[in-house]
C-alpha atoms as a PDB file:
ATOM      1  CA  UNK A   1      23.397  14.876  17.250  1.00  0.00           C
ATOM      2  CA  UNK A   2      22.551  14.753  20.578  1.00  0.00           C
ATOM      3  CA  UNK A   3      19.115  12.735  21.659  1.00  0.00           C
ATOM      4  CA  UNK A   4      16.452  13.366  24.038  1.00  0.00           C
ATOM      5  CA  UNK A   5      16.600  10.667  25.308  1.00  0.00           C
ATOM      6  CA  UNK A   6      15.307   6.679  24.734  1.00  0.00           C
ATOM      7  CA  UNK A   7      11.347   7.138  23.586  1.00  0.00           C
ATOM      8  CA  UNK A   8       9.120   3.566  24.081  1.00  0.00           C
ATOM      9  CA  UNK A   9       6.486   4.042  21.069  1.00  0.00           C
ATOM     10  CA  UNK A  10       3.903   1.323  21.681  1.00  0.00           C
ATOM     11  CA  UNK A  11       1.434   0.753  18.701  1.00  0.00           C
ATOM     12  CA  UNK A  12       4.688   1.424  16.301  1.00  0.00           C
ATOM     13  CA  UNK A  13       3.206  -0.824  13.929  1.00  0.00           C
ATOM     14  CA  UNK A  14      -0.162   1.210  13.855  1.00  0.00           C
ATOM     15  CA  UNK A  15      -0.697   3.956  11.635  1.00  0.00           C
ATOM     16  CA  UNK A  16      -0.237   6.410  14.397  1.00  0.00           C
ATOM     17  CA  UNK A  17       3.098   4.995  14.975  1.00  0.00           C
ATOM     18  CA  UNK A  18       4.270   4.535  11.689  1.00  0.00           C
ATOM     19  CA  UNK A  19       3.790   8.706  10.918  1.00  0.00           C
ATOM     20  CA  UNK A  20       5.712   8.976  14.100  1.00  0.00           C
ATOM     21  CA  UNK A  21       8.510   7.207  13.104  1.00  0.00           C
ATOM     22  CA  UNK A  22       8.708   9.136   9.928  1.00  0.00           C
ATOM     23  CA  UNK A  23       8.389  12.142  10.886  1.00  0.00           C
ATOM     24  CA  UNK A  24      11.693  14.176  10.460  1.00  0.00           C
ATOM     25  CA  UNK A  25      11.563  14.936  14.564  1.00  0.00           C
ATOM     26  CA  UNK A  26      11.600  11.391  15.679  1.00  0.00           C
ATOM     27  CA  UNK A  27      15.412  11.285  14.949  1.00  0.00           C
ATOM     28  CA  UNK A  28      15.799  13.735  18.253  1.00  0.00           C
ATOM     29  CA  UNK A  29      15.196  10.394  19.930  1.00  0.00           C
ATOM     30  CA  UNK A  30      16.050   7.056  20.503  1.00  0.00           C
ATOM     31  CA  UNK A  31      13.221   5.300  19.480  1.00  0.00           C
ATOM     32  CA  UNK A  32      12.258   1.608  20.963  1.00  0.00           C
ATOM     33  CA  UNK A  33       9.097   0.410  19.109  1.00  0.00           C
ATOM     34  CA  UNK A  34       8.700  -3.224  19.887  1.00  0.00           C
ATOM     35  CA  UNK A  35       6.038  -5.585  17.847  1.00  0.00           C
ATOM     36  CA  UNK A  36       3.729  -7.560  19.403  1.00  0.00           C
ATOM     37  CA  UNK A  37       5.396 -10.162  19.532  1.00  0.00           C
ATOM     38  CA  UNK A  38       8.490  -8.739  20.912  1.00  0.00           C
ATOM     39  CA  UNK A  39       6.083  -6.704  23.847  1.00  0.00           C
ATOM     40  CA  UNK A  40       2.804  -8.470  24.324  1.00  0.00           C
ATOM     41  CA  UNK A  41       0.986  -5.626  26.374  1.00  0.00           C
ATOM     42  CA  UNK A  42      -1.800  -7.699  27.690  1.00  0.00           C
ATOM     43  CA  UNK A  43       0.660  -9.314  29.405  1.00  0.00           C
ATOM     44  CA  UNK A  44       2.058  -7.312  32.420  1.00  0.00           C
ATOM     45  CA  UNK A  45       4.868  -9.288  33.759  1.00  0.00           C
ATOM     46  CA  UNK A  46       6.324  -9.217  30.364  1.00  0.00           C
ATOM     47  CA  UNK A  47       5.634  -5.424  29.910  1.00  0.00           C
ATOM     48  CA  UNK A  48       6.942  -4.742  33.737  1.00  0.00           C
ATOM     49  CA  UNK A  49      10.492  -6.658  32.106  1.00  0.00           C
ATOM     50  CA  UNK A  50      10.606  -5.147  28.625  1.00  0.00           C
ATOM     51  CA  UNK A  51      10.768  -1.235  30.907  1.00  0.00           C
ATOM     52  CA  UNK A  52      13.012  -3.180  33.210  1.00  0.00           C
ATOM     53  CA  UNK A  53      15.486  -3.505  30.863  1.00  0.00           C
ATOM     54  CA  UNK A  54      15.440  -0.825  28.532  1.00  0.00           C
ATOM     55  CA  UNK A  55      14.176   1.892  31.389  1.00  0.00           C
ATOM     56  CA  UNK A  56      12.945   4.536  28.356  1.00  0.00           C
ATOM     57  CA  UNK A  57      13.029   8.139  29.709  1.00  0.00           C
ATOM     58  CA  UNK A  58       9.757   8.464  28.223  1.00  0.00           C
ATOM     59  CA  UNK A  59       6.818   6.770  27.207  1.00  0.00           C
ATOM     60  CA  UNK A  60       4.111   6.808  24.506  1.00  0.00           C
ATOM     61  CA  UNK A  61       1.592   4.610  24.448  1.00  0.00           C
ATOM     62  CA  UNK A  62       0.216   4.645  20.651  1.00  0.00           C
ATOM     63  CA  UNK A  63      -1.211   0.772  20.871  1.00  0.00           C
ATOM     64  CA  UNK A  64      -4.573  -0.196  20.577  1.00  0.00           C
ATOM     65  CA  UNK A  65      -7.435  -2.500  19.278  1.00  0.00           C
ATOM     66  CA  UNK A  66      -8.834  -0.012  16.870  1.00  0.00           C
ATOM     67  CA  UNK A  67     -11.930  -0.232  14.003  1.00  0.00           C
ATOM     68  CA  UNK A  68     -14.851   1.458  12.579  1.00  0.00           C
ATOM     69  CA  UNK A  69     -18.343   1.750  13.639  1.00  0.00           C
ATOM     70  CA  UNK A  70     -18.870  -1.717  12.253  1.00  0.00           C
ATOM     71  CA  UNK A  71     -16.184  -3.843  14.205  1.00  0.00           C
ATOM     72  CA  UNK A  72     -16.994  -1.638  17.428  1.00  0.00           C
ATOM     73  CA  UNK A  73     -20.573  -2.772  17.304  1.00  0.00           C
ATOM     74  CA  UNK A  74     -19.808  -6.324  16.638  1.00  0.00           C
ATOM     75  CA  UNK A  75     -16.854  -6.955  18.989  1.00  0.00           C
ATOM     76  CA  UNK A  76     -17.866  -4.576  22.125  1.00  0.00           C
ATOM     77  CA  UNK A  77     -16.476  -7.374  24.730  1.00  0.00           C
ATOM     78  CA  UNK A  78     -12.594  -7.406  22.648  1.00  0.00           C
ATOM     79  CA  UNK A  79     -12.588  -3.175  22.362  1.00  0.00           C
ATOM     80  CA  UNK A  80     -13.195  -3.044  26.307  1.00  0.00           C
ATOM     81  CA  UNK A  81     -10.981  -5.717  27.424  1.00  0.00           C
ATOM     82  CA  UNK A  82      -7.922  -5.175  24.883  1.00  0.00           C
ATOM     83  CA  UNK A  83      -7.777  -1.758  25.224  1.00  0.00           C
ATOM     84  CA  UNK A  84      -7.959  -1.478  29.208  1.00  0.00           C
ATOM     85  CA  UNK A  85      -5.434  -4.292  29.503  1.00  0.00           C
ATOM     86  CA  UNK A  86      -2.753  -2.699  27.486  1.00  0.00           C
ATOM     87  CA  UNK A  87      -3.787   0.918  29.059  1.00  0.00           C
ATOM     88  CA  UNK A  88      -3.387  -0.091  32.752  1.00  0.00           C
ATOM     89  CA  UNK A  89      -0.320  -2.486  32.169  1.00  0.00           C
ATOM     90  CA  UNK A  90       1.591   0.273  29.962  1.00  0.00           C
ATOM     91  CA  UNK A  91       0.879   3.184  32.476  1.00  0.00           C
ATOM     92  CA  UNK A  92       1.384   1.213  36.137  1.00  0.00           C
ATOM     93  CA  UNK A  93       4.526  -0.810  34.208  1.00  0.00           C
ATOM     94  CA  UNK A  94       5.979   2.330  33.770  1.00  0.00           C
ATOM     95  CA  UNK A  95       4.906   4.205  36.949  1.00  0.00           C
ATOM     96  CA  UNK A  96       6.411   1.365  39.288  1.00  0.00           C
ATOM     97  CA  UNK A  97       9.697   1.204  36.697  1.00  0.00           C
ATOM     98  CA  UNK A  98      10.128   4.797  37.707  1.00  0.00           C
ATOM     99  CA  UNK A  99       9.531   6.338  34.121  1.00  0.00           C
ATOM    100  CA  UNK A 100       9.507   9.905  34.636  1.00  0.00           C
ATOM    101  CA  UNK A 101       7.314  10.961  31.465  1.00  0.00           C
ATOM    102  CA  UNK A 102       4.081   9.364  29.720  1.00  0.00           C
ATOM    103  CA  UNK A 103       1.963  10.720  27.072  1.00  0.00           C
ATOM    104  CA  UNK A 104      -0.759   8.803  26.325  1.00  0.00           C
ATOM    105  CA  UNK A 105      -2.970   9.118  23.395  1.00  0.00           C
ATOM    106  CA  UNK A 106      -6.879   9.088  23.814  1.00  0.00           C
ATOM    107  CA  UNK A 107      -9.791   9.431  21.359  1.00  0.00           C
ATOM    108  CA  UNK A 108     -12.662  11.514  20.904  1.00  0.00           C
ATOM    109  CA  UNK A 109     -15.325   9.122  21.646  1.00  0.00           C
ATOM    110  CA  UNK A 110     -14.187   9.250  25.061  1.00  0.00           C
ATOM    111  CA  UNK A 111     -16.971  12.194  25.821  1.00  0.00           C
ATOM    112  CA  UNK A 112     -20.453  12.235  25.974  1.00  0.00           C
ATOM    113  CA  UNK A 113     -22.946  11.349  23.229  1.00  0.00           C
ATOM    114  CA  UNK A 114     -25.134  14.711  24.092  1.00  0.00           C
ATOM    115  CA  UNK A 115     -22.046  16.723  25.073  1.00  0.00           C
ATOM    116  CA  UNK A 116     -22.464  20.414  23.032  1.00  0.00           C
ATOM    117  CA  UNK A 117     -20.097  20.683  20.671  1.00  0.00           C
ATOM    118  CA  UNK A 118     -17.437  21.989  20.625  1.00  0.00           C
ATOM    119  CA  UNK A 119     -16.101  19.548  23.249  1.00  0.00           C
ATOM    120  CA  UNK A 120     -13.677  20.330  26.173  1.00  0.00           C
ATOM    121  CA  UNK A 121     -11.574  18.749  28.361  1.00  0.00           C
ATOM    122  CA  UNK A 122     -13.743  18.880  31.487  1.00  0.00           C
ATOM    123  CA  UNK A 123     -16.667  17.344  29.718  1.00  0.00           C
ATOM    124  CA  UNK A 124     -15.156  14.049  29.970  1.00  0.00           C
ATOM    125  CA  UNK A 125     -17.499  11.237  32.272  1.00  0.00           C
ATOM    126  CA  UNK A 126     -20.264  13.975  32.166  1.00  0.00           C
ATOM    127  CA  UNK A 127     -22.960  12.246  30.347  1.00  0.00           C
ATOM    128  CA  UNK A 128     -23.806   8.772  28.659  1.00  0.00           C
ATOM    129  CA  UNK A 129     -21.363   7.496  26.169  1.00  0.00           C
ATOM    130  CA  UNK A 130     -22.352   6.428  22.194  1.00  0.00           C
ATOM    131  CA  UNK A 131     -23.112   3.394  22.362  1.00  0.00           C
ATOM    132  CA  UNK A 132     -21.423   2.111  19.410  1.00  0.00           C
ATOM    133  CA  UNK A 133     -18.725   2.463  20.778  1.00  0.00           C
ATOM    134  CA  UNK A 134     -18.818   2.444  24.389  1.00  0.00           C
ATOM    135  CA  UNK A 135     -16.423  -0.255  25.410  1.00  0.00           C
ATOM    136  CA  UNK A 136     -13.322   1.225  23.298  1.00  0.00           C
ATOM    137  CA  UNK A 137     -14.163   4.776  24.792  1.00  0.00           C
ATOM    138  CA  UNK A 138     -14.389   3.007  28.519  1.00  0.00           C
ATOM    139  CA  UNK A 139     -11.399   1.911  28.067  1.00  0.00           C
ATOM    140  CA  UNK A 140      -9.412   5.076  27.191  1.00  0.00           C
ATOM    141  CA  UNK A 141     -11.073   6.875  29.809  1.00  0.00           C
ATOM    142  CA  UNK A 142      -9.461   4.670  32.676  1.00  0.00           C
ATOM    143  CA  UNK A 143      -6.356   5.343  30.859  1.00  0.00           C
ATOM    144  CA  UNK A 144      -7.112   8.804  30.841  1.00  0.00           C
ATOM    145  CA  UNK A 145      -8.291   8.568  34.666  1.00  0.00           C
ATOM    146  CA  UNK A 146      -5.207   6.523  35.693  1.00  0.00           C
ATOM    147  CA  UNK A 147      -2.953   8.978  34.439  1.00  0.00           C
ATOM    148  CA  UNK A 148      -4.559  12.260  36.039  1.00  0.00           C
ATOM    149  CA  UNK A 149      -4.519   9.652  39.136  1.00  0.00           C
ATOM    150  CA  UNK A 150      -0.881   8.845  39.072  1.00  0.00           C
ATOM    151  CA  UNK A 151      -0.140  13.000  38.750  1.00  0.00           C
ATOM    152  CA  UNK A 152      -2.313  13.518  41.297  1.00  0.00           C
ATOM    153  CA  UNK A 153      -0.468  11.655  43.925  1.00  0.00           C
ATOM    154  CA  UNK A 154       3.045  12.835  42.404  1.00  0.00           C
ATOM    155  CA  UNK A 155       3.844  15.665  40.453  1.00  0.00           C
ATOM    156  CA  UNK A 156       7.236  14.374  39.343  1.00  0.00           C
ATOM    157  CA  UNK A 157       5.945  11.702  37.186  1.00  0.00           C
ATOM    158  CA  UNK A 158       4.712  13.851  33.943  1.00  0.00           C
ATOM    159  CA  UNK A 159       1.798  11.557  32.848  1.00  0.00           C
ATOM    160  CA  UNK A 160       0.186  13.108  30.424  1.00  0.00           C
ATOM    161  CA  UNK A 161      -2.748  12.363  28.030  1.00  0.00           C
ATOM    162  CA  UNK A 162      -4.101  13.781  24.269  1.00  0.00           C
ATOM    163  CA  UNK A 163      -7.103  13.442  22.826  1.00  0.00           C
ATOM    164  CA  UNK A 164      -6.635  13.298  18.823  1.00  0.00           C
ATOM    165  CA  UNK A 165      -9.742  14.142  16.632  1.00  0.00           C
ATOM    166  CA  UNK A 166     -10.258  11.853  13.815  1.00  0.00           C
ATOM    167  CA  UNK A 167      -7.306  10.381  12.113  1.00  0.00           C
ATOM    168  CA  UNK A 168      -6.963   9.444   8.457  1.00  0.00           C
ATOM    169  CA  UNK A 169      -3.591   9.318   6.391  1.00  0.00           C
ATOM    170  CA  UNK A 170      -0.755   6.862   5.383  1.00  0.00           C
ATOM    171  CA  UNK A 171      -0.601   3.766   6.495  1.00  0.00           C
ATOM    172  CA  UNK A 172      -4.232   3.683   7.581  1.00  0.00           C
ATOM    173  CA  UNK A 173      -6.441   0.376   7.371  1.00  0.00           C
ATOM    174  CA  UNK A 174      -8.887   0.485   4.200  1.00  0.00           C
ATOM    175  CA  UNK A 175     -10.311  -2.519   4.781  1.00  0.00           C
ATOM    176  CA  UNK A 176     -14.382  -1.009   4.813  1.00  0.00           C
ATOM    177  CA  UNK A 177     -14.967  -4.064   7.807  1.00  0.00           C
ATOM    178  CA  UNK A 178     -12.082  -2.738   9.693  1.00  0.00           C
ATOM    179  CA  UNK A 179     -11.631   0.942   8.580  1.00  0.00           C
ATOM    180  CA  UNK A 180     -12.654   4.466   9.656  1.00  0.00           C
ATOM    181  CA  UNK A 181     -14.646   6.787   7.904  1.00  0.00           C
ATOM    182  CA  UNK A 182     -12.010   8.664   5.137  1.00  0.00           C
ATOM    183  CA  UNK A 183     -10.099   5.721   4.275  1.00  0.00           C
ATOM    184  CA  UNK A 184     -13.106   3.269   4.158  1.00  0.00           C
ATOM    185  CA  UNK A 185     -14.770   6.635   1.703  1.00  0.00           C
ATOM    186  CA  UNK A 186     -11.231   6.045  -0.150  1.00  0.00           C
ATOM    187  CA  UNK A 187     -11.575   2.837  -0.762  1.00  0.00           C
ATOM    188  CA  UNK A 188     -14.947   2.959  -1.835  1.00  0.00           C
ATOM    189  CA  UNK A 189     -14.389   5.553  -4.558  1.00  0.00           C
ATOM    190  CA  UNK A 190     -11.213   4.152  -5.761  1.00  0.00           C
ATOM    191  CA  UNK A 191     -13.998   0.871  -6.587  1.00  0.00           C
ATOM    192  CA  UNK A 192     -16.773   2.587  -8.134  1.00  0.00           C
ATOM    193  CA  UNK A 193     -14.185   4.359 -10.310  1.00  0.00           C
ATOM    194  CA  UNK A 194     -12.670   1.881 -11.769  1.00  0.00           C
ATOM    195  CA  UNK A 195     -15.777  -0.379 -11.979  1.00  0.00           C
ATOM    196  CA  UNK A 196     -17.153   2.508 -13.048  1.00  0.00           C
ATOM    197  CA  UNK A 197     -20.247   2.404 -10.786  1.00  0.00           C
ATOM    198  CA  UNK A 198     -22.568   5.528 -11.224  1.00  0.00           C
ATOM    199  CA  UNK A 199     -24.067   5.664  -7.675  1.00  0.00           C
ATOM    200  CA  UNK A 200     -22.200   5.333  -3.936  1.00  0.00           C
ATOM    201  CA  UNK A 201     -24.166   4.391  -0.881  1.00  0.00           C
ATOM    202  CA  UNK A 202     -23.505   6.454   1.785  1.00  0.00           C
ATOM    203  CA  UNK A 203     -24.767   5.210   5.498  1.00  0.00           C
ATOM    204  CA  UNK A 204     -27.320   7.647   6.877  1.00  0.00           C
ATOM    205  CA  UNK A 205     -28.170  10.831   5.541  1.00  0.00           C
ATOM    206  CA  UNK A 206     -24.628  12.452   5.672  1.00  0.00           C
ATOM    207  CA  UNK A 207     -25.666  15.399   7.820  1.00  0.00           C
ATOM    208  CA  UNK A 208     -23.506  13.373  10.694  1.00  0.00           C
ATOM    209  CA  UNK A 209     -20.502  16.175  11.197  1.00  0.00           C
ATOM    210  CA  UNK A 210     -16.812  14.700  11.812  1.00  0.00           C
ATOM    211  CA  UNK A 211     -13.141  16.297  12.339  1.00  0.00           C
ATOM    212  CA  UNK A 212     -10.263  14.575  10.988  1.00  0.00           C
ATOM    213  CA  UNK A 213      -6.724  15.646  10.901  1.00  0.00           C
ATOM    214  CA  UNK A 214      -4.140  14.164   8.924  1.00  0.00           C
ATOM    215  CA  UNK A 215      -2.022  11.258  10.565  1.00  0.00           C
ATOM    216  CA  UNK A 216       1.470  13.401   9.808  1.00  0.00           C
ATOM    217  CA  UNK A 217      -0.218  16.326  11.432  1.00  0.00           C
ATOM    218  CA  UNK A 218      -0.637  14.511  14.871  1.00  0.00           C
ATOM    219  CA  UNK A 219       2.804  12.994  14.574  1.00  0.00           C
ATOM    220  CA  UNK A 220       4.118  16.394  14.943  1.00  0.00           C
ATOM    221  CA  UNK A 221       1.810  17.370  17.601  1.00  0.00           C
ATOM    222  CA  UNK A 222       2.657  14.420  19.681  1.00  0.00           C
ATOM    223  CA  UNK A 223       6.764  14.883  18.959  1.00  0.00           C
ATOM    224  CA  UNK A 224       6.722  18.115  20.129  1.00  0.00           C
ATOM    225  CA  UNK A 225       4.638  17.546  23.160  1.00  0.00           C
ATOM    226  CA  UNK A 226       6.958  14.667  23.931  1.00  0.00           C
ATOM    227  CA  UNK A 227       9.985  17.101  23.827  1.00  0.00           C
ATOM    228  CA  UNK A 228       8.700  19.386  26.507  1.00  0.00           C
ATOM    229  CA  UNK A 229       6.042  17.855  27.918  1.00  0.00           C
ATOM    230  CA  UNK A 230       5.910  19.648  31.599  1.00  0.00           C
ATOM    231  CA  UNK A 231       4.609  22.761  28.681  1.00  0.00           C
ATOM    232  CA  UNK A 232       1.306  20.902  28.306  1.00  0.00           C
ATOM    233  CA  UNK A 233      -1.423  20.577  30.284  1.00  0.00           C
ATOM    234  CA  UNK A 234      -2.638  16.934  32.324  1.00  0.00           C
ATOM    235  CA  UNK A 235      -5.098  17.106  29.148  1.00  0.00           C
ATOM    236  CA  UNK A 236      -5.408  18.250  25.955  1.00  0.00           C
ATOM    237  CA  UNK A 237      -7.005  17.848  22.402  1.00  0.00           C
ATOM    238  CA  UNK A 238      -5.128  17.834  19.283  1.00  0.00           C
ATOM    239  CA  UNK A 239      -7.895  18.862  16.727  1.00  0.00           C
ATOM    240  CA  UNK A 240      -8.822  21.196  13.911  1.00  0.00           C
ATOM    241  CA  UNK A 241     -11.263  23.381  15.251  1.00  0.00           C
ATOM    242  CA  UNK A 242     -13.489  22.795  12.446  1.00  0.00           C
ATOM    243  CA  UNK A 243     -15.932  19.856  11.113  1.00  0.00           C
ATOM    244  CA  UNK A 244     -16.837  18.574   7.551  1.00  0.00           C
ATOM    245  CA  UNK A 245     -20.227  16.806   7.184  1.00  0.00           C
ATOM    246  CA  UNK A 246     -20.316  13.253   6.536  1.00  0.00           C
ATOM    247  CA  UNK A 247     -21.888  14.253   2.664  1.00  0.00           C
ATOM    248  CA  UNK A 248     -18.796  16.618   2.665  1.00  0.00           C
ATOM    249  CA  UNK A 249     -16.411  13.743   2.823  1.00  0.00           C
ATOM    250  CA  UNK A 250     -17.548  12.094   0.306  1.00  0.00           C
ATOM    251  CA  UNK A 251     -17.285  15.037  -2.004  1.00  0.00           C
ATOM    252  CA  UNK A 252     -13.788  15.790  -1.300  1.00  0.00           C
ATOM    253  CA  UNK A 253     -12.575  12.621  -1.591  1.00  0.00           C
ATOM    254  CA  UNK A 254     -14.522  12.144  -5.422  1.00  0.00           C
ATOM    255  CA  UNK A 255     -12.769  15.246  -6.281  1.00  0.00           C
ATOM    256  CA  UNK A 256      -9.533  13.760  -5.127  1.00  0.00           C
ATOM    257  CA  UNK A 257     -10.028  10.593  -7.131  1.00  0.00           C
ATOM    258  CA  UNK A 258     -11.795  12.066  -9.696  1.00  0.00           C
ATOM    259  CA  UNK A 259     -15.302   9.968  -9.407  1.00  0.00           C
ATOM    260  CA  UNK A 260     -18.566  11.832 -10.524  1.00  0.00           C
ATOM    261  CA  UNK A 261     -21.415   9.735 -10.423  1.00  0.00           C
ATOM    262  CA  UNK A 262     -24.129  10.141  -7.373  1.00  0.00           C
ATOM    263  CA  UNK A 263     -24.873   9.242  -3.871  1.00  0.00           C
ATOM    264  CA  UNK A 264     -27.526   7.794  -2.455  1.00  0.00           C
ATOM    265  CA  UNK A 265     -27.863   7.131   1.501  1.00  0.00           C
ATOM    266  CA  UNK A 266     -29.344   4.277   3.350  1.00  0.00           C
ATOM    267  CA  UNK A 267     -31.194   5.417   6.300  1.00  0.00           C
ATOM    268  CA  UNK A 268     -31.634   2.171   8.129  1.00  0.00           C
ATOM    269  CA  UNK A 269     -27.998   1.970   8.916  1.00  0.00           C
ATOM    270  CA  UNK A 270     -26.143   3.290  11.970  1.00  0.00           C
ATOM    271  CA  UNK A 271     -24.236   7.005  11.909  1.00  0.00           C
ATOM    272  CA  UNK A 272     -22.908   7.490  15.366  1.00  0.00           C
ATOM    273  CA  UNK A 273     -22.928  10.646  17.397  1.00  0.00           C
ATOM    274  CA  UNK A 274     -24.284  13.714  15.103  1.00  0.00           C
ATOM    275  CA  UNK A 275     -21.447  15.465  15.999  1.00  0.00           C
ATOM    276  CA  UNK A 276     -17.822  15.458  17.391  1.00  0.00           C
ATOM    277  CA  UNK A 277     -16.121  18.557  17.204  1.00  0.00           C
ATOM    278  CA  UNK A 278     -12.617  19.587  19.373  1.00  0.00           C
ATOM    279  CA  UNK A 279     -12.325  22.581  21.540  1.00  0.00           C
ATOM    280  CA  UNK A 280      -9.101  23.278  20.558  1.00  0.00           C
ATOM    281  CA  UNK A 281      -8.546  26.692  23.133  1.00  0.00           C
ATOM    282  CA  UNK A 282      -6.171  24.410  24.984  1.00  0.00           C
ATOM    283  CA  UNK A 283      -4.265  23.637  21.815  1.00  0.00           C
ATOM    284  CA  UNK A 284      -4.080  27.346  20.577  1.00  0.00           C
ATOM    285  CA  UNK A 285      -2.762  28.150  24.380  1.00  0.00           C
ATOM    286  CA  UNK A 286       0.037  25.912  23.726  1.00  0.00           C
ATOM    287  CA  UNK A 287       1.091  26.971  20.047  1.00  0.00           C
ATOM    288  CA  UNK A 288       0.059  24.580  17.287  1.00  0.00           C
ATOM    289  CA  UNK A 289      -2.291  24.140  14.805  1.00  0.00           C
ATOM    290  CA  UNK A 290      -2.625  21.717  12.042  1.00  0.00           C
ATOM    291  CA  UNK A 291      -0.814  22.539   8.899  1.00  0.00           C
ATOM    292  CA  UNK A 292      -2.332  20.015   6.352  1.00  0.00           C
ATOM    293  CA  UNK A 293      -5.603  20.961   3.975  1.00  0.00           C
ATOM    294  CA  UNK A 294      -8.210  18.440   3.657  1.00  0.00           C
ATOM    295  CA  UNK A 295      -7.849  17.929  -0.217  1.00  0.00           C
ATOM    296  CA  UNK A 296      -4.051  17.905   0.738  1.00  0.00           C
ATOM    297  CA  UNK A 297      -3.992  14.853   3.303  1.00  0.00           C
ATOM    298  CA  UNK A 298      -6.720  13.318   0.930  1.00  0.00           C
ATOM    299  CA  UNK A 299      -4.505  13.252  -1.817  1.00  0.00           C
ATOM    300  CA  UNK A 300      -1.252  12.029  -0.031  1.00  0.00           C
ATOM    301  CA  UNK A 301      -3.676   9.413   1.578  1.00  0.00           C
ATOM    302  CA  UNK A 302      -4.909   8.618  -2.026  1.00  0.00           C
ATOM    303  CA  UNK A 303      -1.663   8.139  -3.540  1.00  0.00           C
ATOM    304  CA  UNK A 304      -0.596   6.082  -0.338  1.00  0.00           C
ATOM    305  CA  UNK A 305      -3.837   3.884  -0.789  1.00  0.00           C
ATOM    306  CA  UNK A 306      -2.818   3.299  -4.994  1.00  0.00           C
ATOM    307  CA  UNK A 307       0.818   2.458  -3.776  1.00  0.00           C
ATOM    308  CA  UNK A 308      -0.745  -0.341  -1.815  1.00  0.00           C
ATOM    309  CA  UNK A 309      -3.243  -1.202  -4.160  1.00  0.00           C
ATOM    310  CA  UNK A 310      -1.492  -1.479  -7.386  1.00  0.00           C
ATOM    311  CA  UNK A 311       1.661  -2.763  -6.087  1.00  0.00           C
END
């Protein structure tokens, strides 16, 4: 078979990177995805060698200090700093190494805490951020910014960025001080099941409305975008087009594990933004759409989670 080319996945350790390497289109591609400790990407001298080196025709950046509403609120100084360090060294590393192509992947909470939903592209730096987690989305936006920069000033370099909805799915982190929403929901229910608990707290009232896609689901967005990435635009979501309430999640993940007791919600605790819902016109322009069902990524997720657990 004939490759692409040599692909540097950063975060390939991450549960981003991990669906990417699985995914039946990564072997198109040469795939370099370094640990840590074999690419420390706070460290810029080291990251300006490592693409000395192996000179990767193209570049995505995957990495990141990542967590759920809890460790964002907590750790607000180590989201910012982390997460701009490793953005600026990864993208100038490989703009000054002469890397031709760079997607870079973004989040959601990178737009505005009042934006109306559904959210586009050009809302970005419109408005006041959430605050709970303002430093990780400053962070992505200067990636974001640095990339439409770097195009800017010359349109051979292909630096591109997308901004994934939600992600939930295999390999994620279930850890409820560490996790999202779904898998931290996962965990839960997989407790009060077999402890056979009869109520669930849920944070808030549950009305709080969130998209999440399926981790193999962006994989194959993000292969496909890195095969002909000039097709894309400078920047583009990679969502659903549709929301689930926060209540909603917890149903469909009880019907997954097969939990029926009842939920009661603590209203002193933190929710986020009420809503953060894709525009996906960009994304239909292009050509894709998600193929995995809600239940269905629940229940891979599930079994991925018992795998884990039991083992």
């Amino acid at each position: 078979m004939i490759k692409k080319g040599t692909l540097l996945l950063t975060g390939g350790s991450g549960m981003v990177g991990r669906n990417i390497l699985e995914h039946p289109l990564a072997v198109d591609w040469e795939i370099l995805a370094p640990s840590s400790r074999d690419l420390d990407l706070t460290d810029f001298a080291s990251v300006q060698k490592y693409l000395g080196t192996h000179s990767p025709d193209l570049v995505v950046h995957a990495a990141g200090k990542v967590g759920g509403i809890q460790a964002n609120i907590a750790q607000p100084v180590s989201f910012l700093e982390a997460n701009a360090a490793m953005g600026r060294n990864i993208i100038m590393a490989a703009y000054q190494s002469g890397v031709p192509r760079f997607l870079n992947l973004a989040s959601t909470c990178v737009y505005p805490r009042a934006a109306a939903n559904p959210l586009s592209e050009d809302m970005i730096l419109t408005g006041e951020l959430e605050p709970t987690n303002e430093g990780y989305a400053l962070a992505k936006i200067m990636a974001i910014r640095l990339c439409q920069y770097i195009r800017r000033e010359n349109q051979e370099f292909q630096y591109k960025t997308l901004i994934p909805c939600n992600l939930f799915g295999r390999h994620d982190t279930f850890d409820p001080k560490h996790s999202h929403l779904l898998p931290s929901i996962i965990h839960k229910m997989y407790i009060a099941k077999t402890e056979g608990q009869q109520t669930v707290e849920i944070w808030g009232d549950g009305t709080a409305r969130r998209e999440f896609m399926y981790a193999v689901d962006v994989a194959d967005a993000i292969l496909k975008a890195a095969a002909d990435i000039s097709a894309i635009p400078d920047l583009m979501n990679v969502g659903l087009g549709h929301d689930h309430s926060i209540n909603d999640y917890y149903a469909a993940v009880a019907r997954v594990v097969g939990w029926d007791g009842k939920f009661s919600h603590d209203l002193t605790k933190p929710t986020g933004m009420k809503q953060k819902l894709c525009s996906t016109k960009r994304l239909s322009n292009w050509g894709w759409s998600a193929p995995t069902s809600l239940d269905e990524g629940i229940a891979h997720t599930y079994n991925h989670y018992l795998e884990r657990t039991i083992s």
